[in-house]
C-alpha atoms as a PDB file:
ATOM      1  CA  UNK A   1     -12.885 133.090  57.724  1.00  0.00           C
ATOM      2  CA  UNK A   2     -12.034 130.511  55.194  1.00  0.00           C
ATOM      3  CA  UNK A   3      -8.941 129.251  54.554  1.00  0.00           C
ATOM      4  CA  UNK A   4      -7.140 128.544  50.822  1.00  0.00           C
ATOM      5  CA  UNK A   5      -6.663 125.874  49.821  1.00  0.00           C
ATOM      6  CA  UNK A   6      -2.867 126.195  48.997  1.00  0.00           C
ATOM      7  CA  UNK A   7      -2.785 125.727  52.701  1.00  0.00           C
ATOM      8  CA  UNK A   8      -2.807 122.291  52.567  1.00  0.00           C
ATOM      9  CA  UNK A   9       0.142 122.077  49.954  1.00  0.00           C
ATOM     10  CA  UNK A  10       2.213 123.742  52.484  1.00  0.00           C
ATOM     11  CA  UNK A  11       1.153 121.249  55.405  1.00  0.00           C
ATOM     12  CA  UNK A  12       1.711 118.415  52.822  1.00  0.00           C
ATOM     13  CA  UNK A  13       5.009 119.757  52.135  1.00  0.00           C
ATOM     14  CA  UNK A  14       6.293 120.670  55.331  1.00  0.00           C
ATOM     15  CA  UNK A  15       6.062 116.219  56.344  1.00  0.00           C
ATOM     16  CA  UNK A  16       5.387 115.202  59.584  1.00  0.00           C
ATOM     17  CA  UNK A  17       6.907 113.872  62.920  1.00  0.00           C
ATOM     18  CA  UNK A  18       5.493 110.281  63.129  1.00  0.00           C
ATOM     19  CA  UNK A  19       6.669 108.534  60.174  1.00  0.00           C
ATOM     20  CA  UNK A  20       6.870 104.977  60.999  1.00  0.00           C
ATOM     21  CA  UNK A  21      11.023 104.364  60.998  1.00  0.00           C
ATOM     22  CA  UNK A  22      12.150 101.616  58.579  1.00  0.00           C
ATOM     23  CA  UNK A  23      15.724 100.344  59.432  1.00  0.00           C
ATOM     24  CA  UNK A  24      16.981 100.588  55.790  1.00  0.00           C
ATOM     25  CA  UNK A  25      20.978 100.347  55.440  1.00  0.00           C
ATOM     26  CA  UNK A  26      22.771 100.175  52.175  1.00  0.00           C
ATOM     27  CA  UNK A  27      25.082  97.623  51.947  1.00  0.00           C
ATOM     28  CA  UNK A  28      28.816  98.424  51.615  1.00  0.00           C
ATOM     29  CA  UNK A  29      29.686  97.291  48.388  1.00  0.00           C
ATOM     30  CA  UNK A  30      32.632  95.056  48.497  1.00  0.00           C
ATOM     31  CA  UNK A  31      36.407  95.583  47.829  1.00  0.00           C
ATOM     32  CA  UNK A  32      36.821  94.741  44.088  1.00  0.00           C
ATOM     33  CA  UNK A  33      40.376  94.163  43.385  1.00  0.00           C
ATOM     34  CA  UNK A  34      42.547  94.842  39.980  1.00  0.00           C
ATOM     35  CA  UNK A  35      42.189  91.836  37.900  1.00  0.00           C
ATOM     36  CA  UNK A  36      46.137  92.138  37.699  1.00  0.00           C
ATOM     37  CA  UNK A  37      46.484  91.895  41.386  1.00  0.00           C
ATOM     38  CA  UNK A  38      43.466  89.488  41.739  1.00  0.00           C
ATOM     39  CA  UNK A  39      44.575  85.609  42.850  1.00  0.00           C
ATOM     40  CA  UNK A  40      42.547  82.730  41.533  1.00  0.00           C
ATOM     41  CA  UNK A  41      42.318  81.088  45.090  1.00  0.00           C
ATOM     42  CA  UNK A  42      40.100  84.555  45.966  1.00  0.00           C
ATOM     43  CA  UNK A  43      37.856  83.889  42.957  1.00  0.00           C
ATOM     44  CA  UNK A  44      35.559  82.234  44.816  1.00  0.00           C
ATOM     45  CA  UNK A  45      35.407  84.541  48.293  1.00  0.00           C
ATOM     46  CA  UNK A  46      35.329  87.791  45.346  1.00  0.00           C
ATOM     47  CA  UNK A  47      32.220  85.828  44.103  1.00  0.00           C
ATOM     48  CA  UNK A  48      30.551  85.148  46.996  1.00  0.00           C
ATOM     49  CA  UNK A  49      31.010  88.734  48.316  1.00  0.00           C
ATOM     50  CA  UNK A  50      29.914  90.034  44.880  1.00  0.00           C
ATOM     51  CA  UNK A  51      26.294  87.741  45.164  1.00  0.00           C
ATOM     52  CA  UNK A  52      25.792  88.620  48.635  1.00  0.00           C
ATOM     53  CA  UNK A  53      26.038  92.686  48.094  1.00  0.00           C
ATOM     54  CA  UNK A  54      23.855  91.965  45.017  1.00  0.00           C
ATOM     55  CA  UNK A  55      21.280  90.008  47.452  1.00  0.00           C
ATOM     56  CA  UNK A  56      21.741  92.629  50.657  1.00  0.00           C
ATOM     57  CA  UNK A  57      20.931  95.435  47.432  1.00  0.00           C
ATOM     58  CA  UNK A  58      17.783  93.873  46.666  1.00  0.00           C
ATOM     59  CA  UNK A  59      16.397  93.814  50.709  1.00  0.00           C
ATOM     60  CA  UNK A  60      17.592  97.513  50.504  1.00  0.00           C
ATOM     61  CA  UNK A  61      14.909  98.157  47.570  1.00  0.00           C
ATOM     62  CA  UNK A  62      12.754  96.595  48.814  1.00  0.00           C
ATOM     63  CA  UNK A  63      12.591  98.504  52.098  1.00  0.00           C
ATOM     64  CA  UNK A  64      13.174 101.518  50.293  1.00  0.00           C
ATOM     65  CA  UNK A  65      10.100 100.914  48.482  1.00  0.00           C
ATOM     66  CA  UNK A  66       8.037 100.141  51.619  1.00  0.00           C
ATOM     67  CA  UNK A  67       8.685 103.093  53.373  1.00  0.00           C
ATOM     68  CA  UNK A  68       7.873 105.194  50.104  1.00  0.00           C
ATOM     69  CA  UNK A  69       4.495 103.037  50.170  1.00  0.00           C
ATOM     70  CA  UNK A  70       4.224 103.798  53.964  1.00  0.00           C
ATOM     71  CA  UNK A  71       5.145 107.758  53.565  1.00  0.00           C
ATOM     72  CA  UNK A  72       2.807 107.922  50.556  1.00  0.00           C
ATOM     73  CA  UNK A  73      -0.007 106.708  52.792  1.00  0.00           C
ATOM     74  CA  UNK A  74       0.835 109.234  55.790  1.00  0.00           C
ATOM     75  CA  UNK A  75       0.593 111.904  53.378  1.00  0.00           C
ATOM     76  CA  UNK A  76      -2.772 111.034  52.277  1.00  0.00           C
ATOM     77  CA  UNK A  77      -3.956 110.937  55.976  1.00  0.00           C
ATOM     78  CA  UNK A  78      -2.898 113.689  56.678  1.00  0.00           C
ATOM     79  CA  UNK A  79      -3.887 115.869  53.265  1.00  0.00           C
ATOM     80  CA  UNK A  80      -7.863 114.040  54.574  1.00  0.00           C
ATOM     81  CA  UNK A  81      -7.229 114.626  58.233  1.00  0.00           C
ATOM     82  CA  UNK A  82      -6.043 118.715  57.165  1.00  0.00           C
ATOM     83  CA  UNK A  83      -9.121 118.725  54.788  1.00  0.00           C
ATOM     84  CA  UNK A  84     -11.554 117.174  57.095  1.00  0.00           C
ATOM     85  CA  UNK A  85     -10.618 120.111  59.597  1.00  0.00           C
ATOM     86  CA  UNK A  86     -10.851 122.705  57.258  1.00  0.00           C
ATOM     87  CA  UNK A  87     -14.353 122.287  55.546  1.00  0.00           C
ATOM     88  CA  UNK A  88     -15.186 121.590  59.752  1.00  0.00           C
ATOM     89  CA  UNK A  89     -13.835 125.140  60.338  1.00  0.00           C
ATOM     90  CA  UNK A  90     -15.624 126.550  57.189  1.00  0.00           C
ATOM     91  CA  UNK A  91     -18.800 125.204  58.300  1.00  0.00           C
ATOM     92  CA  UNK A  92     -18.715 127.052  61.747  1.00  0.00           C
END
């Protein structure tokens, strides 16, 4: 019996159990007040807040972007690994 191989689209698609868990939070973004409401003396705390987010957005990506790399990779394996034991089976 051979199996298609549309079967392994469907194994592919269906994930799997052991990805590797990346600790990726978004940041909150931070409380932007009305310019008509906004005091000068919280200028520089808005400012700070405002760089930080933009810094704490860029460590999200960037995580974001590993785990893509790192799910991308698992697929493969496993497309090989599902491969592997079909042309195994086939060969019986």
């Amino acid at each position: 019996m051979r199996l298609p191989a549309a079967a392994l689209l469907a194994v592919l698609s269906a994930g799997t159990a052991n990805a590797t868990a990346y600790d990726c939070r978004r940041p909150s973004e931070p409380r932007i007040p009305s310019g008509q409401t906004l005091e000068t003396r919280d200028l520089e705390t808005l400012h700070q807040a405002v760089r930080r987010y933009a810094t704490d957005m860029q460590t999200y990506f960037e995580c974001l972007d590993r785990e893509t790399d790192h799910a991308l990779r698992e697929m493969e394996a496993v497309g090989r690994d599902y491969e592997r034991a079909i042309e195994d089976f086939n060969r019986r």
